[in-house]
Protein backbone atom coordinates (compact mmCIF):
# COMPACT_ATOMS: atom_id res chain seq x y z
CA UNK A 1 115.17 -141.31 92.35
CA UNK A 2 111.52 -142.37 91.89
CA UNK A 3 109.39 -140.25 89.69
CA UNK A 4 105.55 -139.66 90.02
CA UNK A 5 103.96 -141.03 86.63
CA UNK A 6 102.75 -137.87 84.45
CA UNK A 7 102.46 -137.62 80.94
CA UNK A 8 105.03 -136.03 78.35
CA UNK A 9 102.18 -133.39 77.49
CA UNK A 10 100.24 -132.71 80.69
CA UNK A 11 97.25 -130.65 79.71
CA UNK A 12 96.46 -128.11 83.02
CA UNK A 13 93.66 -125.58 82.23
CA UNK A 14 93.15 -122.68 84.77
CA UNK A 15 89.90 -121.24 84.92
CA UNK A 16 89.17 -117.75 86.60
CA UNK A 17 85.99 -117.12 87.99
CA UNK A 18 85.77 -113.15 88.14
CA UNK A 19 82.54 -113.16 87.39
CA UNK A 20 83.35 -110.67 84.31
CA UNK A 21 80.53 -109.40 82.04
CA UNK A 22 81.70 -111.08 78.73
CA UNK A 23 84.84 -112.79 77.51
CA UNK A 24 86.04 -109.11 76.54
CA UNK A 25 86.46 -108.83 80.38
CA UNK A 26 88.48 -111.86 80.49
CA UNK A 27 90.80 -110.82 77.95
CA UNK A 28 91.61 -107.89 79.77
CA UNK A 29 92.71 -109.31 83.22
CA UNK A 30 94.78 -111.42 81.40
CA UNK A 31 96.60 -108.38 79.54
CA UNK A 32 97.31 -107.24 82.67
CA UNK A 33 99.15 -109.89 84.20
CA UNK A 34 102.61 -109.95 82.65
CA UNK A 35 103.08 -107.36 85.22
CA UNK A 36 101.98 -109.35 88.50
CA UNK A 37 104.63 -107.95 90.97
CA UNK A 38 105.16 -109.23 94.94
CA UNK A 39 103.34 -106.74 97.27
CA UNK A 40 103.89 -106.18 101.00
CA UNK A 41 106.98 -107.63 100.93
CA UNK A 42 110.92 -106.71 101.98
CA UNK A 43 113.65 -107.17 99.62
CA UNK A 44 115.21 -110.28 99.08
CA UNK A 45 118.83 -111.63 99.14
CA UNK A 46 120.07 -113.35 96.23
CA UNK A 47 121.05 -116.55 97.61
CA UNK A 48 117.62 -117.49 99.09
CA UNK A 49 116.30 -117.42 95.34
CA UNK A 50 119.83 -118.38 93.26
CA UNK A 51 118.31 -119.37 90.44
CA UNK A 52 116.15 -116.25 89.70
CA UNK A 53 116.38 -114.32 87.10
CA UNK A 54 115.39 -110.70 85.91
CA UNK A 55 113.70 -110.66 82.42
CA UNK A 56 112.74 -107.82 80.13
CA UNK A 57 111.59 -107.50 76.53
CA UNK A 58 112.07 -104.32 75.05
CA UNK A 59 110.42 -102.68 71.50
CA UNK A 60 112.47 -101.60 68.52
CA UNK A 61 112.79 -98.25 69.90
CA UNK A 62 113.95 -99.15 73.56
CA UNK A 63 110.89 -99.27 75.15
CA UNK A 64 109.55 -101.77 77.85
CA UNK A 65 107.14 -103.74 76.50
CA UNK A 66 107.15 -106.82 79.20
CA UNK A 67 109.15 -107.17 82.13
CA UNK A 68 108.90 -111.09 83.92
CA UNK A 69 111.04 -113.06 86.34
CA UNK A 70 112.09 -116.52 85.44
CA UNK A 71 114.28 -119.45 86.79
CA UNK A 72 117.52 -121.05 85.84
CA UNK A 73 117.42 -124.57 84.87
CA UNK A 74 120.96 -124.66 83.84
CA UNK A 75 123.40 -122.25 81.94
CA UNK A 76 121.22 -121.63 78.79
CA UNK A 77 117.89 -122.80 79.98
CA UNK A 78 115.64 -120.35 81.91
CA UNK A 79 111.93 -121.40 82.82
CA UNK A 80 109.01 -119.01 83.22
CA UNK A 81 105.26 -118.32 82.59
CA UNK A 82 104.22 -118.46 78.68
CA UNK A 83 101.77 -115.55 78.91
CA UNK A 84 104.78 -113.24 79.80
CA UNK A 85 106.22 -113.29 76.97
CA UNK A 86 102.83 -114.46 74.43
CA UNK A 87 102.58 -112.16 71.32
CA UNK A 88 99.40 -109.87 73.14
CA UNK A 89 102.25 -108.58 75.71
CA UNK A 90 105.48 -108.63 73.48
CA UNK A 91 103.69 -105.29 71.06
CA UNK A 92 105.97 -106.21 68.29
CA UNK A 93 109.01 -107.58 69.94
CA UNK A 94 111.02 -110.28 68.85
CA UNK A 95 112.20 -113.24 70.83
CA UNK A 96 115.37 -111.54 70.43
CA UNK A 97 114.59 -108.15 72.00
CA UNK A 98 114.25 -110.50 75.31
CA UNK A 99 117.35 -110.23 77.65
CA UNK A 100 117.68 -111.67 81.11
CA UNK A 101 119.89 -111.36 83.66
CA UNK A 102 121.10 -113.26 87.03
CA UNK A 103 123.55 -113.67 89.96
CA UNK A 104 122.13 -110.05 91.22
CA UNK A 105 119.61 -109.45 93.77
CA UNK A 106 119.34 -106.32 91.37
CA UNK A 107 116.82 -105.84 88.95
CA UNK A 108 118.22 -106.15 84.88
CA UNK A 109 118.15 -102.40 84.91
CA UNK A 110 120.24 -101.50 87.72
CA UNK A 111 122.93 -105.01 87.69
CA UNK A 112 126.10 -104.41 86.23
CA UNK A 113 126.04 -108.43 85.62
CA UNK A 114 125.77 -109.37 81.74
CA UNK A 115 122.39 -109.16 79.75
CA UNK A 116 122.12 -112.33 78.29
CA UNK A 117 119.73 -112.43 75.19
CA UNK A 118 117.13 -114.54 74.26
CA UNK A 119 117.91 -116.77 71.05
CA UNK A 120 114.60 -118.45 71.35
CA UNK A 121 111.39 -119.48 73.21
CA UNK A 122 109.32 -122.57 73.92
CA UNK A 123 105.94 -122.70 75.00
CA UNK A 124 104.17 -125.80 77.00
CA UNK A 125 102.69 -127.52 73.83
CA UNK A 126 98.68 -126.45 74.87
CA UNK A 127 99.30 -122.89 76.16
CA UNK A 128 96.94 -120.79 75.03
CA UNK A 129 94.33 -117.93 76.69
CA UNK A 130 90.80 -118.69 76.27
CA UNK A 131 88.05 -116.98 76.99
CA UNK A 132 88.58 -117.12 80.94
CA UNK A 133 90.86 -120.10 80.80
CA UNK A 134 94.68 -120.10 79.96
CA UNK A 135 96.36 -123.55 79.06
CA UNK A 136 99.55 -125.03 80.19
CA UNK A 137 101.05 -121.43 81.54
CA UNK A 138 104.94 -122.32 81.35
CA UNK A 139 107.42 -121.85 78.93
CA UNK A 140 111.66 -122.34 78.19
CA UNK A 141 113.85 -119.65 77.16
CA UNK A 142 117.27 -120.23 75.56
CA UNK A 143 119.46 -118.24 75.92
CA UNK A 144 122.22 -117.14 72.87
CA UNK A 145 125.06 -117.93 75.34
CA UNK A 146 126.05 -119.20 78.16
CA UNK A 147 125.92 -117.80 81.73
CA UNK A 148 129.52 -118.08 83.14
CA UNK A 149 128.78 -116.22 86.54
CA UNK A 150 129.84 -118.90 88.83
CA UNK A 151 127.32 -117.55 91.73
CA UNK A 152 124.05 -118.54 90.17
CA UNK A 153 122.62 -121.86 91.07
CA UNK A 154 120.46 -123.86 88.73
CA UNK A 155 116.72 -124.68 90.13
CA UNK A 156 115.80 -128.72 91.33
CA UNK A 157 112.01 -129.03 91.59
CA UNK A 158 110.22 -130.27 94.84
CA UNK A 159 108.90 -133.68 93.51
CA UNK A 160 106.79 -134.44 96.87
CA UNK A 161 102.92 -134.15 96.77
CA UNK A 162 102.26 -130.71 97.98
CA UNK A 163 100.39 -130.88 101.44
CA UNK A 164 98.14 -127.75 102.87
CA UNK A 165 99.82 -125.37 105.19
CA UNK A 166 103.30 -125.69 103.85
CA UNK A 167 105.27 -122.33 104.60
CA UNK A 168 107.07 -121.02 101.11
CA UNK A 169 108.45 -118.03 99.63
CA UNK A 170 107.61 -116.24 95.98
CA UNK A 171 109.81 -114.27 94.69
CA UNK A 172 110.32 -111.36 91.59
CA UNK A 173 111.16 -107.52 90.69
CA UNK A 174 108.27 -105.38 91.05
CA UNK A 175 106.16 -102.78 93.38
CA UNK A 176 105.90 -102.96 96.67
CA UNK A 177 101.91 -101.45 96.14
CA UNK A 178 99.53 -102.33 93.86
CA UNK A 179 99.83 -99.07 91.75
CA UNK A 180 100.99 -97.48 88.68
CA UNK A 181 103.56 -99.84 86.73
CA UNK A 182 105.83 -96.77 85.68
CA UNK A 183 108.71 -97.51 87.50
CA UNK A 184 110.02 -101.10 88.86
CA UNK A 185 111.85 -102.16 91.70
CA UNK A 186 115.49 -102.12 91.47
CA UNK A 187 115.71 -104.86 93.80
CA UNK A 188 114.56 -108.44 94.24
CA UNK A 189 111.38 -108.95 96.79
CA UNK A 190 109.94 -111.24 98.42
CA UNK A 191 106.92 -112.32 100.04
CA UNK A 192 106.02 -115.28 102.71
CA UNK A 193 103.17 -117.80 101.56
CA UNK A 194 101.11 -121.05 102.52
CA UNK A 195 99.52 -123.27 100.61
CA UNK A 196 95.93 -123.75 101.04
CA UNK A 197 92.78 -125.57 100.58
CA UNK A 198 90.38 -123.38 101.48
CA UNK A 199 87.28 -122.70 99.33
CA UNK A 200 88.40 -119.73 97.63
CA UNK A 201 90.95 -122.08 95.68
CA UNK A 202 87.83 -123.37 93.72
CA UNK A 203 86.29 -119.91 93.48
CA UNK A 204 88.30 -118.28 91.26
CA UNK A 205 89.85 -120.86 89.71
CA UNK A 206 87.04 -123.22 89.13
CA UNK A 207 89.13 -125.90 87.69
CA UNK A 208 91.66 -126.33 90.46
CA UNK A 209 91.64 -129.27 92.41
CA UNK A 210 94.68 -129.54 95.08
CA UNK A 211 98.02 -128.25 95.41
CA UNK A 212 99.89 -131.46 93.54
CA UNK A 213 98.22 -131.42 90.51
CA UNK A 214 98.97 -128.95 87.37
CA UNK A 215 98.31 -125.78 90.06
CA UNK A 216 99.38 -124.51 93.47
CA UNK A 217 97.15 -122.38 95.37
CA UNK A 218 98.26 -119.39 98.47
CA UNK A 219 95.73 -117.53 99.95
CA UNK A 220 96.89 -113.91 101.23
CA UNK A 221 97.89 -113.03 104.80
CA UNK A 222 99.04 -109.52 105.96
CA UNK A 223 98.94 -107.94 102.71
CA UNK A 224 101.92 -110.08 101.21
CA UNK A 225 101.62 -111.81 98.35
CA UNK A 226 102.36 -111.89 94.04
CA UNK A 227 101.01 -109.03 92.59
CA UNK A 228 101.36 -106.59 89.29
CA UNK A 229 104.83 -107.50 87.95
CA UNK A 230 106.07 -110.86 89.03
CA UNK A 231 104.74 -113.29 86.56
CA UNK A 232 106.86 -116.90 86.42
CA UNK A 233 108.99 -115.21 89.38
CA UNK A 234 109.98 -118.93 91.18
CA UNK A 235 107.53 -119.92 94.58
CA UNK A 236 110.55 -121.60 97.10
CA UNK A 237 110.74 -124.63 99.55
CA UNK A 238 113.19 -123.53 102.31
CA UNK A 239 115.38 -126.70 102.82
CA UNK A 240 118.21 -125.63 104.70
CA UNK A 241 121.14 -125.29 102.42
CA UNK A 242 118.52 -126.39 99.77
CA UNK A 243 116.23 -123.80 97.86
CA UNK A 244 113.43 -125.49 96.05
CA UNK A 245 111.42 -124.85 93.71
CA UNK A 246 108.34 -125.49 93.57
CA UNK A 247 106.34 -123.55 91.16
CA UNK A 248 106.33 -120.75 89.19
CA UNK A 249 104.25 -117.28 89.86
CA UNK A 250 100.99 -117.68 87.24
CA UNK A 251 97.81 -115.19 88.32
CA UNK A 252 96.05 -114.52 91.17
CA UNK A 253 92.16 -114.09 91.84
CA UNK A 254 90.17 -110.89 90.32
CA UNK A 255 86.87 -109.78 90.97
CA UNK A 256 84.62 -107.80 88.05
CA UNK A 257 85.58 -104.82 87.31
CA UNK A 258 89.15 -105.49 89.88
CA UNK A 259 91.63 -106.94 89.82
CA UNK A 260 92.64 -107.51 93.40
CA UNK A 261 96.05 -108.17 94.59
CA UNK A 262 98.13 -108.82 97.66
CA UNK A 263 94.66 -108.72 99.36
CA UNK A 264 93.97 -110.49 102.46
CA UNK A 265 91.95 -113.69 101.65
CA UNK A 266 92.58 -113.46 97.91
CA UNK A 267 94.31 -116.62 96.23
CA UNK A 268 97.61 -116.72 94.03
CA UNK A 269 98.02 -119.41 91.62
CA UNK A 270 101.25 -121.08 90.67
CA UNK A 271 102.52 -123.65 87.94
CA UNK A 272 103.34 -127.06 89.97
CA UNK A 273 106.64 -127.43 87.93
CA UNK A 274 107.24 -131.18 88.85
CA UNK A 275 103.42 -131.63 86.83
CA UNK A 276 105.82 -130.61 83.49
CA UNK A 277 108.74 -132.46 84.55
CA UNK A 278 108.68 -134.87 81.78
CA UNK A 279 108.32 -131.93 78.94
CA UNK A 280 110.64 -130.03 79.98
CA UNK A 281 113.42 -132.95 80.57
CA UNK A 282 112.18 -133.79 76.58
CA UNK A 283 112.87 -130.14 75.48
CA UNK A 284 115.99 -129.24 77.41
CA UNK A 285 117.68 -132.75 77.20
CA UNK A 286 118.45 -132.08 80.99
CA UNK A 287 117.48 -135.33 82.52
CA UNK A 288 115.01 -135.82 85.08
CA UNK A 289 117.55 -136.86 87.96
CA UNK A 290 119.41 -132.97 87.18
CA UNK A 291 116.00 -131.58 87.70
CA UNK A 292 114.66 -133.10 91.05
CA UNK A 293 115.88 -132.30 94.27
CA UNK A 294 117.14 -134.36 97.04
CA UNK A 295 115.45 -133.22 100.05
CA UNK A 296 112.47 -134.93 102.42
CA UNK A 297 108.82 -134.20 101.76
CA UNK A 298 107.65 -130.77 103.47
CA UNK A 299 105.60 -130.76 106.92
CA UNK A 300 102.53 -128.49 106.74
CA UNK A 301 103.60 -125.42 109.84
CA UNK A 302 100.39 -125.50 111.24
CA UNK A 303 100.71 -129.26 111.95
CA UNK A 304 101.93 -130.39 115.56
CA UNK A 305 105.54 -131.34 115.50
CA UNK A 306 106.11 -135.07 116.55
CA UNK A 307 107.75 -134.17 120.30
CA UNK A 308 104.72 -131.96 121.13
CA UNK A 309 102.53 -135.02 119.76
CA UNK A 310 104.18 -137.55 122.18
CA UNK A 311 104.09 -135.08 125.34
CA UNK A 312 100.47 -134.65 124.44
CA UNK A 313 100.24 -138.51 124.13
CA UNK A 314 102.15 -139.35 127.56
CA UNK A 315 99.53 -137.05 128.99
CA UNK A 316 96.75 -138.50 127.98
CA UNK A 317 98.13 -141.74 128.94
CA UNK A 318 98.84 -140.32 132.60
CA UNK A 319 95.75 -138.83 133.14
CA UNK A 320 93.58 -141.82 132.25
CA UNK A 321 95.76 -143.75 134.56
CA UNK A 322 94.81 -141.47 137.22
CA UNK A 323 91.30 -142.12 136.40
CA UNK A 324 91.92 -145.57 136.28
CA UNK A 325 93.28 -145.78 140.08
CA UNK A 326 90.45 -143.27 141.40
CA UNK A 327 92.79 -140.57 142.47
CA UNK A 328 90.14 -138.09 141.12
CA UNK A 329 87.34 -140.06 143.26
């Protein structure tokens, strides 16, 4: 298996534009987005995301302080978005008031699977929040114990430059409406997205330059998209028997004084997860091979499939053969 060269500590700054009054403003979109949630979408069955996982933190007196989704990297090893979990959002939590739980298409609430606590945490080596900007969003939780559930599936990253117009799925436990977080959704949704290109990429993320560098960028169709709850829930490559991931839920665009989600034309942003390949192989010990997966580089959907391109091409041909022989004359 060939690996793209990247460093051991790849720097990736995101940069929303938001056009906020002061850096106060900043500040507080970022609050809000440990609880980006998928809107629009149905519910989700398990084994199209088997490596997700349902992740809460909880205060000394039982209270929800932060509620995430994350991945599965193997049985102790769970990957998700450092500002989830950052000290602002935990409100006096420990790393050991985190639990998680997988194999369930339920939320860690309603499963009757295990809660598996958090022994410790590990975030990307220049995450921090900014002024506007947050640093090298991603992070590792370990896990006290091992998961034994033999239904869960452990995440392989797409390692494949990431064209435009290639059809994925994100992922996480949240509303369904972009409205008051006081209750969550008991079961796993989902939402259909594209990558994209298009200008408002740059817009509100001014530092963004294409989908195969440190970020991933969807733009909102139909009202489906991340939203308030979802943070590090896992963006999928549909292979066929394959699931892939290939990045992990970060923010999505705000405008001042809004913060605007699941709305048509508004971008999501996602951690490219093969970009941190190399850190997290370091960290985990898991090797680079266990982390990659097998499977052919994606077609863009809106590009012409090869049969229609040579039925296209014979007729051309034909035609200008006729033209050739004066049959139109």
């Amino acid at each position: 298996m060939k690996f793209t060269s990247t460093t051991s500590v790849s720097l990736c700054l995101l940069a929303i534009e938001a056009k906020p009054a002061s850096p106060e403003s900043n500040s507080q979109i970022f609050k809000s987005m440990p609880d980006l949630r998928i809107s629009g979408g149905p519910g989700a069955d398990i084994a199209d995301f088997p490596f997700a996982v349902s992740i809460r933190a909880y205060t000394k007196d039982k209270k929800v302080t932060s509620q995430c989704t994350g991945v599965l990297l193997s049985d102790r090893v769970v990957l998700t978005a450092a500002t989830c979990f950052d000290n602002s959002n935990l409100n006096g939590a420990e790393i050991t008031d985190i639990y998680v739980s997988a194999g369930s298409n339920l939320s860690i609430e309603s499963t009757k699977k295990e809660h598996m606590l958090a022994s410790s945490r590990i975030n990307a080596p220049g995450f921090k929040i900014d002024q506007g900007a947050i640093y090298e969003n991603i992070a590792l939780i370990f896990l006290e114990k091992k998961i034994e559930d033999t239904g869960v599936k452990y995440a392989k990253m797409y390692p494949h430059e990431i064209d435009a117009g290639i059809k994925l799925k994100v992922a996480g436990w949240g509303f369904k409406k972009n409205q008051s977080p006081d209750t969550y959704s008991k079961v796993l949704l989902q939402a259909p997205v594209k990558t994209s290109i298009l200008d408002v990429c740059k817009k509100y993320n001014t530092l963004w330059k294409d989908n195969s560098k440190c970020q991933i960028c969807t733009v909102t169709k139909n009202n489906q998209s991340a939203c308030i709850g979802d943070q590090g829930g896992p963006l999928v490559y549909d292979a066929g028997e394959n699931k892939v991931l290939v990045g992990i839920l970060s923010f999505y665009g705000a405008d001042e004084n809004r913060i605007a989600c699941a709305e048509n034309g508004m971008p999501t942003y996602y951690t490219n997860v093969y970009h941190h390949i190399n850190w997290i192989s370091e960290v985990t010990g898991i090797s680079k091979d266990e982390l990659v997966a097998d499977v052919e580089k994606a077609s863009p959907s809106d590009k012409i499939s090869p049969g229609i391109s040579i039925l296209i091409s014979l007729a051309i041909t034909f035609f200008t053969f006729l033209l050739s022989i004066g049959i139109f004359a």
